[in-house]
Every structure is written in C-alpha cells, then in structure tokens.
PDB file of N, CA and C in Angstrom:
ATOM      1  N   UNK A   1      19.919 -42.754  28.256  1.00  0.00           N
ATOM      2  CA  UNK A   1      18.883 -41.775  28.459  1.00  0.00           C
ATOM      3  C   UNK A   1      19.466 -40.361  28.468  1.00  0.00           C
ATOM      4  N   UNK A   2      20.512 -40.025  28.831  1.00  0.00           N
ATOM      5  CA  UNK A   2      21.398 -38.910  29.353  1.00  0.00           C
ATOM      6  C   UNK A   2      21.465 -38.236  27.451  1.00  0.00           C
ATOM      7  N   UNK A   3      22.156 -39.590  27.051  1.00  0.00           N
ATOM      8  CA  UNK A   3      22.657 -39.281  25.607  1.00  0.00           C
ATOM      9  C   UNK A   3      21.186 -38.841  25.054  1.00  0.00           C
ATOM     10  N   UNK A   4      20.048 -39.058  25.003  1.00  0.00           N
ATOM     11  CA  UNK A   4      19.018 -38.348  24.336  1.00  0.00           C
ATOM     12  C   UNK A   4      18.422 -37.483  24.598  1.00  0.00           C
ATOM     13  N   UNK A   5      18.680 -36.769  26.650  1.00  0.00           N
ATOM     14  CA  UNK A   5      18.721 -35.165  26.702  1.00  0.00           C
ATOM     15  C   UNK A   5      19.542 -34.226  26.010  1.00  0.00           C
ATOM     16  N   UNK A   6      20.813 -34.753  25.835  1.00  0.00           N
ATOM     17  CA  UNK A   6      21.587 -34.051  25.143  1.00  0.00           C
ATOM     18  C   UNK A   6      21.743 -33.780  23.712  1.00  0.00           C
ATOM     19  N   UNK A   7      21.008 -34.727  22.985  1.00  0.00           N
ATOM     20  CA  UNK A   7      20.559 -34.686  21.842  1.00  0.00           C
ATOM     21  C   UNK A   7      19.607 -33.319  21.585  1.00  0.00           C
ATOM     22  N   UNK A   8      18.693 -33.707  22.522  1.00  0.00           N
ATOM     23  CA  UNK A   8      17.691 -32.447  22.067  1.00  0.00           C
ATOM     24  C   UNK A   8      17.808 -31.270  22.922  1.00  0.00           C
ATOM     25  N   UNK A   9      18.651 -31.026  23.765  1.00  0.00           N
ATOM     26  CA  UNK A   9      19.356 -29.563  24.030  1.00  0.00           C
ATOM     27  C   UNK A   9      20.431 -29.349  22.460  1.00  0.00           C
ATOM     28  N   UNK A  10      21.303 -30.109  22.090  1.00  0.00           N
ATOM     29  CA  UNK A  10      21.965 -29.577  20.943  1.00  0.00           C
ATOM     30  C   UNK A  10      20.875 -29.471  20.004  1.00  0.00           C
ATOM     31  N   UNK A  11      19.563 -30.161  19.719  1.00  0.00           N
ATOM     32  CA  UNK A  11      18.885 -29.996  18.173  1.00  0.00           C
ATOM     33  C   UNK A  11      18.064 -28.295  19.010  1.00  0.00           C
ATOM     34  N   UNK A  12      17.833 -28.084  19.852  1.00  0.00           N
ATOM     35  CA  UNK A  12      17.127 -26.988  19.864  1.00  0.00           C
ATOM     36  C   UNK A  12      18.405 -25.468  20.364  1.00  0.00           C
ATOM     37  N   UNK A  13      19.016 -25.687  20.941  1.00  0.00           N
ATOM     38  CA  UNK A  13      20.534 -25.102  20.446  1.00  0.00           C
ATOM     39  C   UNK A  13      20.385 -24.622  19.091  1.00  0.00           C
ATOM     40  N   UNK A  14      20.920 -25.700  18.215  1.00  0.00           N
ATOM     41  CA  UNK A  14      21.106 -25.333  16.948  1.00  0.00           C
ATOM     42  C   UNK A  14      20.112 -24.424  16.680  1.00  0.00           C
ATOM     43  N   UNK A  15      18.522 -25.118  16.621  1.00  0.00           N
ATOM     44  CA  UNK A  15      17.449 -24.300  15.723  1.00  0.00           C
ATOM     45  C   UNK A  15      17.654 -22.945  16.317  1.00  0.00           C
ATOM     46  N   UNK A  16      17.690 -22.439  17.909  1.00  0.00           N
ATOM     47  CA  UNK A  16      17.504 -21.073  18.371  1.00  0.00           C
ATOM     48  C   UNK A  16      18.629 -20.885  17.618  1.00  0.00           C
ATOM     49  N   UNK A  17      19.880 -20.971  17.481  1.00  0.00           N
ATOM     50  CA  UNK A  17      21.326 -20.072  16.743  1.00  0.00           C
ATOM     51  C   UNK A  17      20.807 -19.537  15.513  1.00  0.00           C
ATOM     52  N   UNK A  18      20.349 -20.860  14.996  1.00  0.00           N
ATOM     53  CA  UNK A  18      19.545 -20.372  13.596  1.00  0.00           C
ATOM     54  C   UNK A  18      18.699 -19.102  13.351  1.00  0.00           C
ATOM     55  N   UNK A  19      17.549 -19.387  14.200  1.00  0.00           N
ATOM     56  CA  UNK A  19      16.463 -18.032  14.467  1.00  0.00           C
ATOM     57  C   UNK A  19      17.024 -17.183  14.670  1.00  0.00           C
ATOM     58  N   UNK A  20      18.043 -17.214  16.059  1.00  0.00           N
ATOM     59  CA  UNK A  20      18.943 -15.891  16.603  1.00  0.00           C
ATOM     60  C   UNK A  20      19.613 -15.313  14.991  1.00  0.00           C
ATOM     61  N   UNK A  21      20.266 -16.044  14.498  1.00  0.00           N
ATOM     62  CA  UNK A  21      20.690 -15.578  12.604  1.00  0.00           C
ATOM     63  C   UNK A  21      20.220 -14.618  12.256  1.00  0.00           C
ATOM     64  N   UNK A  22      18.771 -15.125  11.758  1.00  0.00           N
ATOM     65  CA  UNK A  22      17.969 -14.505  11.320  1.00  0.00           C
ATOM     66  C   UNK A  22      17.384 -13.158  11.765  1.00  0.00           C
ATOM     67  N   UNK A  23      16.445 -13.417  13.323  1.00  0.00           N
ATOM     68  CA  UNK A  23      16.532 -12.334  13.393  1.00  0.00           C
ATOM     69  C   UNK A  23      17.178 -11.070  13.543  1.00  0.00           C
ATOM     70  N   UNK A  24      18.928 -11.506  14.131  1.00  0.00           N
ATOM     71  CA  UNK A  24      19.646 -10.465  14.060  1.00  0.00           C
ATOM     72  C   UNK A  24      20.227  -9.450  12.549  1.00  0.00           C
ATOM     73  N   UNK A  25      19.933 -10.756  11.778  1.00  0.00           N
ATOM     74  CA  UNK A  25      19.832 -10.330   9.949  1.00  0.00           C
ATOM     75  C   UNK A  25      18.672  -9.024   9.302  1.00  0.00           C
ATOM     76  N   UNK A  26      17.927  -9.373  10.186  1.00  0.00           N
ATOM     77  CA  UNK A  26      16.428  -8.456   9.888  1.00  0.00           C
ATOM     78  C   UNK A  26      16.265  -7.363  10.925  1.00  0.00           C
ATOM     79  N   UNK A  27      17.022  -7.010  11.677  1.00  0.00           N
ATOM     80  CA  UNK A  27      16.813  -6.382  12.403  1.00  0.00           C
ATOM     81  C   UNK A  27      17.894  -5.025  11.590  1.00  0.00           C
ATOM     82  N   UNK A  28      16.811  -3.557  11.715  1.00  0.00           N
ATOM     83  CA  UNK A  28      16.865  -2.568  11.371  1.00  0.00           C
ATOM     84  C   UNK A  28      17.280  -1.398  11.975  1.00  0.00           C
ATOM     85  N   UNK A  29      18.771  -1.971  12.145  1.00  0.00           N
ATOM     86  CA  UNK A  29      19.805  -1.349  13.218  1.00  0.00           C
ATOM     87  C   UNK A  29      20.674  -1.359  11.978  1.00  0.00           C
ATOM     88  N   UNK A  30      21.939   0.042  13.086  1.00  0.00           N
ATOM     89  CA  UNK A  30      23.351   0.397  12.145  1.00  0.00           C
ATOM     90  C   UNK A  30      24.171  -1.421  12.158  1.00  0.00           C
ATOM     91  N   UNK A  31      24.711  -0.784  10.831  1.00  0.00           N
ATOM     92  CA  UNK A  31      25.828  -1.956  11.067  1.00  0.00           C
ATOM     93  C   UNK A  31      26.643  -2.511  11.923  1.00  0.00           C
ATOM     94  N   UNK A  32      27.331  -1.376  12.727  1.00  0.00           N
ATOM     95  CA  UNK A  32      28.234  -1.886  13.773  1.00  0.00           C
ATOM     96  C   UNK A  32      27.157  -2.827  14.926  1.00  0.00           C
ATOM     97  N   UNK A  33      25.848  -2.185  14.839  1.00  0.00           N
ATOM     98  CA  UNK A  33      25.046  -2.949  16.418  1.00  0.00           C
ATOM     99  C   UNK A  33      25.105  -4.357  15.838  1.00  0.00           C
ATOM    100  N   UNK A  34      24.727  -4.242  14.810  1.00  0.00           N
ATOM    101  CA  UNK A  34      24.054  -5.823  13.499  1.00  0.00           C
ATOM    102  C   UNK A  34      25.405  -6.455  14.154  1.00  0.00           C
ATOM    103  N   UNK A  35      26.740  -6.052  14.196  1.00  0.00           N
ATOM    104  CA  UNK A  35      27.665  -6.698  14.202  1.00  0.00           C
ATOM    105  C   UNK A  35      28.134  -7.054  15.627  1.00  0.00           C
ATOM    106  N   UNK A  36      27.909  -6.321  16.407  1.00  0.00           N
ATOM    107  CA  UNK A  36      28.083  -6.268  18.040  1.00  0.00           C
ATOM    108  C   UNK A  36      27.151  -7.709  18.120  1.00  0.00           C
ATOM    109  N   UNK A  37      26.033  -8.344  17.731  1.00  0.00           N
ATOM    110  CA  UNK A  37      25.183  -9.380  17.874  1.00  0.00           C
ATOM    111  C   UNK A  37      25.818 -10.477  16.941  1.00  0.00           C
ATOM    112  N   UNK A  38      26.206 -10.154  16.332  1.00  0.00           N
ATOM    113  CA  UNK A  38      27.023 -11.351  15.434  1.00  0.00           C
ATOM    114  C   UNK A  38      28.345 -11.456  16.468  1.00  0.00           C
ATOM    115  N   UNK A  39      28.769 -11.270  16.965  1.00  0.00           N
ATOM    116  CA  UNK A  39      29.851 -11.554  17.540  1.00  0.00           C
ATOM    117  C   UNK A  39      29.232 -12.261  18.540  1.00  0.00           C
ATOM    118  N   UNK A  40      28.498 -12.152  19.298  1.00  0.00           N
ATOM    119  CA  UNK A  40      27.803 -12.561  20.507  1.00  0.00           C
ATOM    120  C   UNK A  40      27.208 -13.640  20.060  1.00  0.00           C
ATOM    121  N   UNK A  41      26.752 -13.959  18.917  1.00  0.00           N
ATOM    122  CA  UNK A  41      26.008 -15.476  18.103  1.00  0.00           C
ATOM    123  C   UNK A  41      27.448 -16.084  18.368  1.00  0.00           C
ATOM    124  N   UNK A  42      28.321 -15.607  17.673  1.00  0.00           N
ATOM    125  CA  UNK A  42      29.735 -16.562  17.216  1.00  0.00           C
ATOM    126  C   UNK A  42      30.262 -17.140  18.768  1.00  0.00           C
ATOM    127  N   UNK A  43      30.277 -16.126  19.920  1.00  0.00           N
ATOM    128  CA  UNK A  43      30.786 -16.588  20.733  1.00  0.00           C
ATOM    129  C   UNK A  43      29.856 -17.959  21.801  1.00  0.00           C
ATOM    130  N   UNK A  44      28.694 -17.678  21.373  1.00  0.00           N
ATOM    131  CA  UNK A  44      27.731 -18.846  21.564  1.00  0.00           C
ATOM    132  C   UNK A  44      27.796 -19.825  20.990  1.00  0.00           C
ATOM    133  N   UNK A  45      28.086 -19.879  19.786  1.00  0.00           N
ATOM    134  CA  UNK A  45      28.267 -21.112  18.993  1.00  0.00           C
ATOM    135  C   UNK A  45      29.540 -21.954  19.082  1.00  0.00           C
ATOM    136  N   UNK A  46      30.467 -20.806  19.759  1.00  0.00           N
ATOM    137  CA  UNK A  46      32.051 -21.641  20.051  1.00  0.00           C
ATOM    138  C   UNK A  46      32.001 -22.014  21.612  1.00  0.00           C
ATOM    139  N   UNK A  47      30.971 -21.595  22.594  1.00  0.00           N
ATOM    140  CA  UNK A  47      30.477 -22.314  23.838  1.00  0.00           C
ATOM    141  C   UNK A  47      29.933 -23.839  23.668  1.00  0.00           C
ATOM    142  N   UNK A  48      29.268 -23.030  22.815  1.00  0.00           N
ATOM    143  CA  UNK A  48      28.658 -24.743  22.267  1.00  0.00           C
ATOM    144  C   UNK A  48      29.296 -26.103  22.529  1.00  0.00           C
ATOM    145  N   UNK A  49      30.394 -26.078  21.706  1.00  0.00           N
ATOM    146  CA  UNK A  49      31.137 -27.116  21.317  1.00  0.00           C
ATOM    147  C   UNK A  49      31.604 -27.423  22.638  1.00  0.00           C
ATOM    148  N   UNK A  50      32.027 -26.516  24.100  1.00  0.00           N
ATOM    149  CA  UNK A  50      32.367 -27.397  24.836  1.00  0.00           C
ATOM    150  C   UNK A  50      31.161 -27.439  26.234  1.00  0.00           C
ATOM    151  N   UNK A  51      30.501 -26.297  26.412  1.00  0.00           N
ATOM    152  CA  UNK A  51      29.270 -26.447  26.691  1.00  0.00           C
ATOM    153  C   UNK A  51      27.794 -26.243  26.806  1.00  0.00           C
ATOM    154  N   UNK A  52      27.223 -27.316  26.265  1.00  0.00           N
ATOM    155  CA  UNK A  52      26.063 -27.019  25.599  1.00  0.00           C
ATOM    156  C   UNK A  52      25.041 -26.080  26.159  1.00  0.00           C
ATOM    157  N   UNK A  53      24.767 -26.296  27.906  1.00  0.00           N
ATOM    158  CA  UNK A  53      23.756 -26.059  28.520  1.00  0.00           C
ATOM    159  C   UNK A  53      24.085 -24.459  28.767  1.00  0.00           C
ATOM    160  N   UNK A  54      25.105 -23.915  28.751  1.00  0.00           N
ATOM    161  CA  UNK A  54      25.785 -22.888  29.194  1.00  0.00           C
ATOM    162  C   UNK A  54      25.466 -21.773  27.804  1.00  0.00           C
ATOM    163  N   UNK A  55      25.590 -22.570  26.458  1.00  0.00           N
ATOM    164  CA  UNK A  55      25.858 -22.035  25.311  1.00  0.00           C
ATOM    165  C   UNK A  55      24.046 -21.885  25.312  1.00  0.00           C
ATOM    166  N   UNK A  56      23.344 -22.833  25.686  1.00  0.00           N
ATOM    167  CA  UNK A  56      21.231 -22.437  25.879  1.00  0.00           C
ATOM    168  C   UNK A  56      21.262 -21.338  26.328  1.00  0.00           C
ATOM    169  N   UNK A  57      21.669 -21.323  27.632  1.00  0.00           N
ATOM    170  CA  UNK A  57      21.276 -19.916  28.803  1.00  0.00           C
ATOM    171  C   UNK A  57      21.910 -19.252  28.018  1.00  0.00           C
ATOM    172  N   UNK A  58      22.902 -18.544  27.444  1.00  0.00           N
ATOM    173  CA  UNK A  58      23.456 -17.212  26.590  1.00  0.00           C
ATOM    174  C   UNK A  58      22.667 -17.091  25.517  1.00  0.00           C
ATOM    175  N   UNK A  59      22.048 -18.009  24.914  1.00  0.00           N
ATOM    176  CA  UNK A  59      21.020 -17.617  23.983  1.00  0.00           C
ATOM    177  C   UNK A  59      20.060 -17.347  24.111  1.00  0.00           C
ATOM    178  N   UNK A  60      19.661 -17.916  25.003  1.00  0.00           N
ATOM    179  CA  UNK A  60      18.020 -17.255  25.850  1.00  0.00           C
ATOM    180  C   UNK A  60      18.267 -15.985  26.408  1.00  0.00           C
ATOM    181  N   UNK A  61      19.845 -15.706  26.614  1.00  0.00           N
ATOM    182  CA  UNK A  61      19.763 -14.201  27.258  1.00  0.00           C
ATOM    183  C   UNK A  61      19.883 -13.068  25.915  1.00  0.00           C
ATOM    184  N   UNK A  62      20.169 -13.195  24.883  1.00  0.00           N
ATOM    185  CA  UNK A  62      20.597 -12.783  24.150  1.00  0.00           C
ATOM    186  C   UNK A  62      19.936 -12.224  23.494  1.00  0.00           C
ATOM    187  N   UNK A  63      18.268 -13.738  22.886  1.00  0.00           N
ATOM    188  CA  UNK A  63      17.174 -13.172  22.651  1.00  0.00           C
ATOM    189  C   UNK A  63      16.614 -12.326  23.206  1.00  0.00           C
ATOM    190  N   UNK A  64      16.011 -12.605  24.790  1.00  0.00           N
ATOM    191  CA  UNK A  64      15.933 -11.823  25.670  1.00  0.00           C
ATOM    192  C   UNK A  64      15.834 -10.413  25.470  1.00  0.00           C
ATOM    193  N   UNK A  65      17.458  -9.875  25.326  1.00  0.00           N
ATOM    194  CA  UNK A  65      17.801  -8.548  24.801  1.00  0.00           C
ATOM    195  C   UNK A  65      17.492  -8.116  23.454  1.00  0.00           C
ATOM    196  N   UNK A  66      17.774  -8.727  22.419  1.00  0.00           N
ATOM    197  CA  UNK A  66      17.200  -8.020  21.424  1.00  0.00           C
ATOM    198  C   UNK A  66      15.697  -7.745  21.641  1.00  0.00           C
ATOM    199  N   UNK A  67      14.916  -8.775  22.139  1.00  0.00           N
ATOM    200  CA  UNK A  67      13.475  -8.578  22.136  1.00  0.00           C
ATOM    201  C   UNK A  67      13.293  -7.534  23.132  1.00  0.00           C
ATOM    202  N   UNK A  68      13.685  -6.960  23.971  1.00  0.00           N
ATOM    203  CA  UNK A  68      13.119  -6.503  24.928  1.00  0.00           C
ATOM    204  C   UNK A  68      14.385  -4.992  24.118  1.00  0.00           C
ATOM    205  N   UNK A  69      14.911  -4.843  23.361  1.00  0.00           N
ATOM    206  CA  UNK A  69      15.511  -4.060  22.121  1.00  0.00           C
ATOM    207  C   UNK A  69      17.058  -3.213  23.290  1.00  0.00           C
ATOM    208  N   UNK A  70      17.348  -4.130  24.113  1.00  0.00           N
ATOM    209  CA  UNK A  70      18.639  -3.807  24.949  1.00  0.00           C
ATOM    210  C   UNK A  70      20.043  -4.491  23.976  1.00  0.00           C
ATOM    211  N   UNK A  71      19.796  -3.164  22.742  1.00  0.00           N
ATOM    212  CA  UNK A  71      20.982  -3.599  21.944  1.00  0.00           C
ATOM    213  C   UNK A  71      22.374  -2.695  22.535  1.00  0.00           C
ATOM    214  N   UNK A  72      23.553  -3.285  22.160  1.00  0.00           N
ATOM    215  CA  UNK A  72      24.457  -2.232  21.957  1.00  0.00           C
ATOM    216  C   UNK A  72      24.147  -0.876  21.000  1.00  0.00           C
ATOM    217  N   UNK A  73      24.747   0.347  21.801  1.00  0.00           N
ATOM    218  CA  UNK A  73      24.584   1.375  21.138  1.00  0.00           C
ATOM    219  C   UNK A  73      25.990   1.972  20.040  1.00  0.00           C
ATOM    220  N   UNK A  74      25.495   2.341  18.964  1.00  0.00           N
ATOM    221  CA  UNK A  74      26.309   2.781  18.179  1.00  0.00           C
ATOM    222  C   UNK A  74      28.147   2.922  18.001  1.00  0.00           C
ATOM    223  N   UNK A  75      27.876   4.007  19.814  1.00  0.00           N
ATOM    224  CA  UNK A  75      29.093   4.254  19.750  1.00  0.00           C
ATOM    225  C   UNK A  75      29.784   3.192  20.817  1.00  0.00           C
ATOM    226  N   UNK A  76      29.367   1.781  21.553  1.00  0.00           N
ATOM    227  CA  UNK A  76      29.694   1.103  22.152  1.00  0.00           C
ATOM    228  C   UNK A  76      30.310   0.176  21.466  1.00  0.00           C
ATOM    229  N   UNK A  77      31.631  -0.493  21.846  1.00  0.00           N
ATOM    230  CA  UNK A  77      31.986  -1.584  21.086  1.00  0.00           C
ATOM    231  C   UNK A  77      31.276  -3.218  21.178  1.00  0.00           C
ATOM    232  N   UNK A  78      30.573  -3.156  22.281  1.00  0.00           N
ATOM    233  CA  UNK A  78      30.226  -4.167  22.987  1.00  0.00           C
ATOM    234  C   UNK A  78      28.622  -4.364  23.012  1.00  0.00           C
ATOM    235  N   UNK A  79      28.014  -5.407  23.531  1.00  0.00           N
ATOM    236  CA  UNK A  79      26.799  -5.032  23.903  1.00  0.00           C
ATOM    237  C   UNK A  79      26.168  -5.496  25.799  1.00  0.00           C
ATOM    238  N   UNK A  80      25.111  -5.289  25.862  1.00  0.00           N
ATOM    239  CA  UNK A  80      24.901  -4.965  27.365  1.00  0.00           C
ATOM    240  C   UNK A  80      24.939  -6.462  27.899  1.00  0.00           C
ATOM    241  N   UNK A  81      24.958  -7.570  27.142  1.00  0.00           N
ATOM    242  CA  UNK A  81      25.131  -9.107  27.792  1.00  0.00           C
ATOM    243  C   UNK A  81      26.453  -9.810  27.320  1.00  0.00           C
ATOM    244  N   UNK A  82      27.369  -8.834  26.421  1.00  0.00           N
ATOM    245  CA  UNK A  82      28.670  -9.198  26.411  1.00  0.00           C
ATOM    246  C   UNK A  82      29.581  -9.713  27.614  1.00  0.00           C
ATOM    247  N   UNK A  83      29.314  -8.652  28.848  1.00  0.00           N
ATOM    248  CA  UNK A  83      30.367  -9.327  29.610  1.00  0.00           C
ATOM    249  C   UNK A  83      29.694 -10.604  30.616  1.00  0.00           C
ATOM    250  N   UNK A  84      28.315 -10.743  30.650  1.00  0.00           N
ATOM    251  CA  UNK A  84      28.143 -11.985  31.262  1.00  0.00           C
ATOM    252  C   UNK A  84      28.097 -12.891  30.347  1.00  0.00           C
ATOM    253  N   UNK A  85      28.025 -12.963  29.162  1.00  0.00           N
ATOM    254  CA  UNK A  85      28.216 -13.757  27.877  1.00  0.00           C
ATOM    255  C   UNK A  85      29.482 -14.589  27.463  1.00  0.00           C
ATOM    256  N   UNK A  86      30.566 -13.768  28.094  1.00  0.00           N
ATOM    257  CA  UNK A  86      31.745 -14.323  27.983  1.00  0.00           C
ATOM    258  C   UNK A  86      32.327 -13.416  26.351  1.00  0.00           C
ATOM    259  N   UNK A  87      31.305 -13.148  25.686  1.00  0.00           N
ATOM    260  CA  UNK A  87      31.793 -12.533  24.173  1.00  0.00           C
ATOM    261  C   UNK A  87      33.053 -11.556  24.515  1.00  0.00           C
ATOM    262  N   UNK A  88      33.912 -11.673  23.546  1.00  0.00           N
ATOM    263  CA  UNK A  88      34.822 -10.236  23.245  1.00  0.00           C
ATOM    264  C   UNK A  88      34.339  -9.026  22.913  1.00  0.00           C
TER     265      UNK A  88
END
C-alpha cells in the first residue's frame, strides 16, 4: 500500500516539474531570473531522487513564488526560496 502512495507522489512530482518547465519557459522575465528558476527546478529534481516528499513541498513553494511573481531580481544571483530550497 505504502509502495502505491509513493507511486503517485513521484507521478505528480514529475507532472508539477514538468508544468514548473514550462511555465518558467514562458515566463517574460530577463534571462538571468529565467535562469535563477531553472536552477531551483534542477535542484528539485536532484531532491527528488533521494527525497520525494521534500522535493513536493519545494515545488509547491516555488510555484507559489512565481505565481504570487516573488522572482529573483536581476541583479540578485539567487532567488527569494533559494535558501530554504536548499538550491545553490
């Protein structure tokens, strides 16, 4: 039973990484921000692999921020859920 919660935390995992993709693809920001969020996908996706439930909550926070448009700014290297994110 355990093994088929975990199934569908990784299948909906995956799909949000996916969406998260996308919308960070379409989103009509400078390059460096576009990229400050790609780093923050990548470091979610390498949580993943060792934990899943941990690697959900950073994506729900992540969305979160873009939607609510709490991106990194230009001249920041980072963005504002980097350091509870664990991201570089």
């Amino acid at each position: 039973m355990e093994r088929d919660g975990q199934l569908e935390l990784y299948d909906r995992v995956a799909a949000g990484l996916k969406d998260a993709h996308r919308a960070v693809r379409e989103l009509e920001v400078p390059e460096d921000v576009r990229r400050a969020l790609a780093r923050r996908l990548l470091a979610i996706t390498s949580v993943a692999k060792q934990d899943l439930p941990s690697a959900a909550r950073r994506l729900e926070r992540l969305m979160e921020d873009v939607e609510a448009g709490r991106l990194p700014s230009e001249s920041s290297p980072g963005s504002p859920g980097d350091a509870r994110d664990g991201a570089p």
